[in-house]
C-alpha atoms as a PDB file:
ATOM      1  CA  UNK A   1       0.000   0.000   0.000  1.00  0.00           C
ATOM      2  CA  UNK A   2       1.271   3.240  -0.612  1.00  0.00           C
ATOM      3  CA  UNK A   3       2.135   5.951   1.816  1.00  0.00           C
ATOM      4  CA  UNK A   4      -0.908   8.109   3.114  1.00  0.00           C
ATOM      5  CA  UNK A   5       0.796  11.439   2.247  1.00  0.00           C
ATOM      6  CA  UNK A   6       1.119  10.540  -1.388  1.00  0.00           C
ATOM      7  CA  UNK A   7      -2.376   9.737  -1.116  1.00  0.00           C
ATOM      8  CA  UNK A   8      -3.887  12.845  -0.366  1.00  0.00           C
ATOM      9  CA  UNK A   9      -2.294  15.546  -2.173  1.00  0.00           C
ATOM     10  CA  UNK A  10      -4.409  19.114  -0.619  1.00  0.00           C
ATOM     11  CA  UNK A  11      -7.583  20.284   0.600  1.00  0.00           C
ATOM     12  CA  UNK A  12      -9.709  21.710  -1.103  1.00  0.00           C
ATOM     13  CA  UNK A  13     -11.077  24.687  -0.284  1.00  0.00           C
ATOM     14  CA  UNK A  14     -14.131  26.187  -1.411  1.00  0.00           C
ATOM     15  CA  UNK A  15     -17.511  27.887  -0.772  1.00  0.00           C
ATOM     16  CA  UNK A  16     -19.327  24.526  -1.119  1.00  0.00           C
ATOM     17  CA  UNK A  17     -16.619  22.782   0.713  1.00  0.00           C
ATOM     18  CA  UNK A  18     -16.118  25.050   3.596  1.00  0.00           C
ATOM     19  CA  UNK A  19     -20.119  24.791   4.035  1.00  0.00           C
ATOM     20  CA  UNK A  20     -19.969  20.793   3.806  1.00  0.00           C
ATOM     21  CA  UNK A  21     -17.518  20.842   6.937  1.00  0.00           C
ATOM     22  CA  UNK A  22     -20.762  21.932   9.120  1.00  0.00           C
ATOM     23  CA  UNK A  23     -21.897  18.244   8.290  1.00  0.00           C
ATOM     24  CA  UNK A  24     -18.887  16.368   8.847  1.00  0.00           C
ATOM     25  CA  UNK A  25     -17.248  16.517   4.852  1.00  0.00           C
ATOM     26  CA  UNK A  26     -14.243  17.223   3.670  1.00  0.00           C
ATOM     27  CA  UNK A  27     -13.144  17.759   0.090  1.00  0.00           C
ATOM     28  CA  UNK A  28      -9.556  16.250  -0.748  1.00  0.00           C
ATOM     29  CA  UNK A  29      -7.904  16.477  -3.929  1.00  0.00           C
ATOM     30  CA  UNK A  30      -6.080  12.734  -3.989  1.00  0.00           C
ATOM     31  CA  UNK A  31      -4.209  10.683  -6.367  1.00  0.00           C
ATOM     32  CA  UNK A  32      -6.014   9.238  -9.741  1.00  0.00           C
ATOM     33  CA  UNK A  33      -5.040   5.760  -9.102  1.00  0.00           C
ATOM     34  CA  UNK A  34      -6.387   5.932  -5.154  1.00  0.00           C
ATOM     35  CA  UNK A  35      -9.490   3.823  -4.597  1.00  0.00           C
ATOM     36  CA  UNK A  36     -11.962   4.832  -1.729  1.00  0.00           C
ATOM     37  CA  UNK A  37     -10.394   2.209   0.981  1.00  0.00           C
ATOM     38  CA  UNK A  38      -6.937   3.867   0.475  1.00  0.00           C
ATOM     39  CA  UNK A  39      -8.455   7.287   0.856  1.00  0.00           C
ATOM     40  CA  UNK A  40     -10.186   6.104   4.440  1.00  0.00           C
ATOM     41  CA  UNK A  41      -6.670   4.556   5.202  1.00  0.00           C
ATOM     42  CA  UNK A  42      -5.124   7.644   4.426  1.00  0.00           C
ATOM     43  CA  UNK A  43      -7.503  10.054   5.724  1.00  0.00           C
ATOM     44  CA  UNK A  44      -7.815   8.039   9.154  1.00  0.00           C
ATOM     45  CA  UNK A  45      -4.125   7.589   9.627  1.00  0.00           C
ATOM     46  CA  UNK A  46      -3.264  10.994   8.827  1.00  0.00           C
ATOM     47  CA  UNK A  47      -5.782  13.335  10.683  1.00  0.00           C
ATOM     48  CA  UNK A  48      -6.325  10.374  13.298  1.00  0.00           C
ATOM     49  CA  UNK A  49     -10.559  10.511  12.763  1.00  0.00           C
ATOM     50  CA  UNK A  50     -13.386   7.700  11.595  1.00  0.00           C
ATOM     51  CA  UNK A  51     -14.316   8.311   8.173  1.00  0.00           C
ATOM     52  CA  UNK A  52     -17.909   6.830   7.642  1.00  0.00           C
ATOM     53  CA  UNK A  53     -18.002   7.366   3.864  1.00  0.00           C
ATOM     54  CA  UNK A  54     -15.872   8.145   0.682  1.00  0.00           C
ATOM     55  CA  UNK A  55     -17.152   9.467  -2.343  1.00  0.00           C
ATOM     56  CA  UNK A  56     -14.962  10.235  -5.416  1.00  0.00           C
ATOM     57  CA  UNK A  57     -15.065  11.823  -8.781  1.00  0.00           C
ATOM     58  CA  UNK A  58     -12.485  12.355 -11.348  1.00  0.00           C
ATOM     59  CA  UNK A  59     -12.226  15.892 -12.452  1.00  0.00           C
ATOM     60  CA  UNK A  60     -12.306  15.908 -16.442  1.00  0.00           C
ATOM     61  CA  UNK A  61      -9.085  18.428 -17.539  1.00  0.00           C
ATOM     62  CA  UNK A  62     -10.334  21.371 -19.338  1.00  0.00           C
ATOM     63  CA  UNK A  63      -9.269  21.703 -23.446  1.00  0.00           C
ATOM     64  CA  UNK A  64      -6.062  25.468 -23.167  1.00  0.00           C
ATOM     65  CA  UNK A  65      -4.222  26.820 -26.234  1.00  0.00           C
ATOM     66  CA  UNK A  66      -1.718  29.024 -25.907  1.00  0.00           C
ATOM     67  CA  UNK A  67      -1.655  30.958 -29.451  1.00  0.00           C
ATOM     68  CA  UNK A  68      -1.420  28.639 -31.582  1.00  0.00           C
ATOM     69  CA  UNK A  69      -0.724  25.795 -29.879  1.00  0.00           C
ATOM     70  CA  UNK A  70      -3.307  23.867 -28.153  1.00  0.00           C
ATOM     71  CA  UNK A  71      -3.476  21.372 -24.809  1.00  0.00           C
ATOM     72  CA  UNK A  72      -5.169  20.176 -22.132  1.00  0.00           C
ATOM     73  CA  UNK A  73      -5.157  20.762 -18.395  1.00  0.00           C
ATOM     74  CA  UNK A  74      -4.898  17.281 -16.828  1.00  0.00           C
ATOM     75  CA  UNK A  75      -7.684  15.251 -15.195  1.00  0.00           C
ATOM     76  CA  UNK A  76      -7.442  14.938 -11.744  1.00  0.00           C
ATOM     77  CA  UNK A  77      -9.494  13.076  -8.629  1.00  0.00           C
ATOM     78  CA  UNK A  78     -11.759  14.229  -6.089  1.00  0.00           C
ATOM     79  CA  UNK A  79     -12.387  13.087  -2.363  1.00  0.00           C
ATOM     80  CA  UNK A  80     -15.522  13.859  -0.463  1.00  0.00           C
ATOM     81  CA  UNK A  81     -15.109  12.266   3.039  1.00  0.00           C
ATOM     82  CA  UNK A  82     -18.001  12.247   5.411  1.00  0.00           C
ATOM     83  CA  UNK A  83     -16.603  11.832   9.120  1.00  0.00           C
ATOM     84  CA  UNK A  84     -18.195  10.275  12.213  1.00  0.00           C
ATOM     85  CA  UNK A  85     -20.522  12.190  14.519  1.00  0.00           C
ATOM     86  CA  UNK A  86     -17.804  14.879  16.962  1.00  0.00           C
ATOM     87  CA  UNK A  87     -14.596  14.198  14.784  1.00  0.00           C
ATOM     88  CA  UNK A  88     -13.016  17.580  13.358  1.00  0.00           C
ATOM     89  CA  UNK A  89     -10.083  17.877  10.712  1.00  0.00           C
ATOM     90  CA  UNK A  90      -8.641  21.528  11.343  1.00  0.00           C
ATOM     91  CA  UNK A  91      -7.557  22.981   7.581  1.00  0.00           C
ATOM     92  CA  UNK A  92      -5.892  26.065   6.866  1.00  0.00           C
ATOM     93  CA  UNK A  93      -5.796  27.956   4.233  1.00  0.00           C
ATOM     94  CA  UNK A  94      -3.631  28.335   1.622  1.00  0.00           C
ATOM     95  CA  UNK A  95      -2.281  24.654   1.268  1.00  0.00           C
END
């Protein structure tokens, strides 16, 4: 398995986020090949909490061009972890 802190790469911060933490969820942006037990592994060995649930979503890059020259922003992966009833993961800003 692979080490916690190379799954989870940053909060995420947001309006909808910061409003999800008054429910117990926390957005994480994590690695593309993490499945949802490695994020609860992660996220419970790091911030030392019980995660009830994981939900994911990869994040689809968005089509740039530069000039003449065209790209693509890559696609990246989404963590939404709900937390058990009194647990608290303090996040700062600017991660």
């Amino acid at each position: 398995m692979k080490n916690p802190r190379d799954i989870i790469i940053k909060p995420l911060v947001s309006e909808k986020s910061v409003a999800d933490m008054e429910h117990n969820k926390y957005t994480f942006k994590v690695d593309l090949n993490a499945n949802k037990i490695d994020i609860k592994y992660a996220v419970e060995e790091i911030f030392k909490v019980k995660v009830i649930d994981v939900k994911t979503m990869v994040v689809k890059g968005k089509p740039k061009r530069m000039g003449r020259y065209e790209g693509k922003r890559p696609d990246w992966k989404k963590a939404i972890v709900t937390l058990k009833e009194g647990d608290k993961i303090e996040i700062v800003e600017g991660l």
